[in-house]
Protein backbone atom coordinates (compact mmCIF):
# COMPACT_ATOMS: atom_id res chain seq x y z
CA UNK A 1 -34.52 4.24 -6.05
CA UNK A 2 -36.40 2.54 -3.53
CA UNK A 3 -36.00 2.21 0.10
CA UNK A 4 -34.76 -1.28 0.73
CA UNK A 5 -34.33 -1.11 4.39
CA UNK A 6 -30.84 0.35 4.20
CA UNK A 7 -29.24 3.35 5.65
CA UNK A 8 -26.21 4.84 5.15
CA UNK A 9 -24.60 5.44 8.06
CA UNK A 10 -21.77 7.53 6.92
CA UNK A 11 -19.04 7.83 4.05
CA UNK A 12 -15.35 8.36 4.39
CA UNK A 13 -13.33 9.81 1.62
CA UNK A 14 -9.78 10.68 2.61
CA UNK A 15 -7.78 12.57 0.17
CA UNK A 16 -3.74 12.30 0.80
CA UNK A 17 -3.56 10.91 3.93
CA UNK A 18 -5.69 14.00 5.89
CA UNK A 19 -7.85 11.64 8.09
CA UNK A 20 -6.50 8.14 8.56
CA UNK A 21 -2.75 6.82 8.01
CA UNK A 22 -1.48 3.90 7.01
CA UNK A 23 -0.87 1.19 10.08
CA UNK A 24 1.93 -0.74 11.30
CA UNK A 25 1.35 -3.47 8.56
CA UNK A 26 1.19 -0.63 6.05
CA UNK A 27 4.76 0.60 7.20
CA UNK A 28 8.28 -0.25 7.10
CA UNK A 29 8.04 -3.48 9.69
CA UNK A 30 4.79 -4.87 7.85
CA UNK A 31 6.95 -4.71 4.56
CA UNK A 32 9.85 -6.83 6.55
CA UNK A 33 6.99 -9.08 7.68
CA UNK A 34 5.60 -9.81 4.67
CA UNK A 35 8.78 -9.90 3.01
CA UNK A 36 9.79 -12.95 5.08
CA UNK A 37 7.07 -14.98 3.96
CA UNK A 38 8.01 -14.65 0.84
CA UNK A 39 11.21 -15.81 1.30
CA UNK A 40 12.76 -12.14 1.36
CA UNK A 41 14.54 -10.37 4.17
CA UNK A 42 13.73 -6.46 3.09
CA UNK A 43 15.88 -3.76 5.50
CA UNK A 44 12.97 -1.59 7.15
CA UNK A 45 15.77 0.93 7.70
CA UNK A 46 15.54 1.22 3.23
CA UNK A 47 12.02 2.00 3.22
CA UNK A 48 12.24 5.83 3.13
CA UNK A 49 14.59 6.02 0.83
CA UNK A 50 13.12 2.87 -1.26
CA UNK A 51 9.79 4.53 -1.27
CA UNK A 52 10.81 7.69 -2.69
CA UNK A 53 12.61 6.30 -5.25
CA UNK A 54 9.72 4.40 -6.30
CA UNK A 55 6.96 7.82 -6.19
CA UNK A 56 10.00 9.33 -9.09
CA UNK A 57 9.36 6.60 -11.28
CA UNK A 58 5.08 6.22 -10.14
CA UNK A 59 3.10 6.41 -13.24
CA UNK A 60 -0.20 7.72 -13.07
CA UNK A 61 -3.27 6.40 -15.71
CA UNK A 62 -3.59 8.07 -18.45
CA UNK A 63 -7.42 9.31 -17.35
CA UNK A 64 -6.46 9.33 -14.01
CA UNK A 65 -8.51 5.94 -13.73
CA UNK A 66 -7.69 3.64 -10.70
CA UNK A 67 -5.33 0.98 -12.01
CA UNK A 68 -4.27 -1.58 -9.57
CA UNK A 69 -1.31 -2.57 -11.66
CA UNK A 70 0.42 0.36 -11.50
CA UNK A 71 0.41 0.52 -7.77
CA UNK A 72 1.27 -3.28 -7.77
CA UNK A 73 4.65 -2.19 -9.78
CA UNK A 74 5.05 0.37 -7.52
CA UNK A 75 5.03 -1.55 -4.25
CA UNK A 76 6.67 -3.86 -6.42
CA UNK A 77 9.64 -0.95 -6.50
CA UNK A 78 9.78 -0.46 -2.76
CA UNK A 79 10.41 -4.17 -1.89
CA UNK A 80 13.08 -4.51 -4.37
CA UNK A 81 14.67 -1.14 -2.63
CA UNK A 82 14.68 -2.44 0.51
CA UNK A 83 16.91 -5.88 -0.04
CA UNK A 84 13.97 -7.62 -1.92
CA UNK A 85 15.51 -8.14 -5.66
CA UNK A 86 13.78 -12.13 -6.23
CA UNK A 87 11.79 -13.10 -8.50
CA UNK A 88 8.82 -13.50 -5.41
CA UNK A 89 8.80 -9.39 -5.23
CA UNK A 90 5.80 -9.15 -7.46
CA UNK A 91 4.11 -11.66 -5.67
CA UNK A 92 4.99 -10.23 -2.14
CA UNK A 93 3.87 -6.83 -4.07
CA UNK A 94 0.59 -8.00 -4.83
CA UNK A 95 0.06 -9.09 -0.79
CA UNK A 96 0.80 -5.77 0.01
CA UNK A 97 -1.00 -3.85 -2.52
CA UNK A 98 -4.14 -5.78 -1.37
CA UNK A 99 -3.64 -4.93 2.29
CA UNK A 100 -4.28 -0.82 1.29
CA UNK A 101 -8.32 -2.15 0.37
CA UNK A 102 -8.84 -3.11 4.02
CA UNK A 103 -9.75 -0.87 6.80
CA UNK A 104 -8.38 -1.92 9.69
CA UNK A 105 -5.08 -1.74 8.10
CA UNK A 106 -5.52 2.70 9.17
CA UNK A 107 -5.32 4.31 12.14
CA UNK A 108 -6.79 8.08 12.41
CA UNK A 109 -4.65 10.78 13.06
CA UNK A 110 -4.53 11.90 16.48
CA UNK A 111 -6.05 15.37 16.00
């Protein structure tokens, strides 16, 4: 391959939450947040609970391939566990899903 005038300046992998956690927008409040502009008022105090619910019933692809749907269906799962049982949970799903892809959505861990 040949040098095109770009470096790589680093790569980040991080594997289960060991480097970088999810942000405020990520969390409990961000899912309220979002919630209300979809028209649905989701209980931050159900997230816990809604959450692990929703990793008992997670299914995984078959060849362990990245499939956005199923983590769609899954977010899909926490909304409707916290208060948000409309037909606009998918949608609001699909907001948050997409919010995971972006960066400045993590914080690092402190140590």
């Amino acid at each position: 391959m040949a040098d095109q005038g770009l470096k790589l300046e680093a790569v980040l992998l991080d594997v289960d939450f060991t480097l970088a956690k999810p942000g405020p927008d990520l969390g409990p409040e961000g899912y309220q947040l979002l919630g209300r502009r979809f028209g649905l008022e989701l209980d931050p105090s159900r997230y816990t609970h809604a959450r692990a619910a929703a990793i008992e019933t997670l299914e995984k692809h078959p060849e362990l391939e990245h499939d956005e749907e199923i983590w769609v269906l899954f977010t899909e799962r926490i909304i409707r566990g916290m208060g948000g049982d409309s037909d606009r949970a998918y949608e609001c799903a699909v907001e948050m899903t997409s919010g995971w892809q972006h960066a400045e959505n993590f914080e690092l861990y402190e140590d």
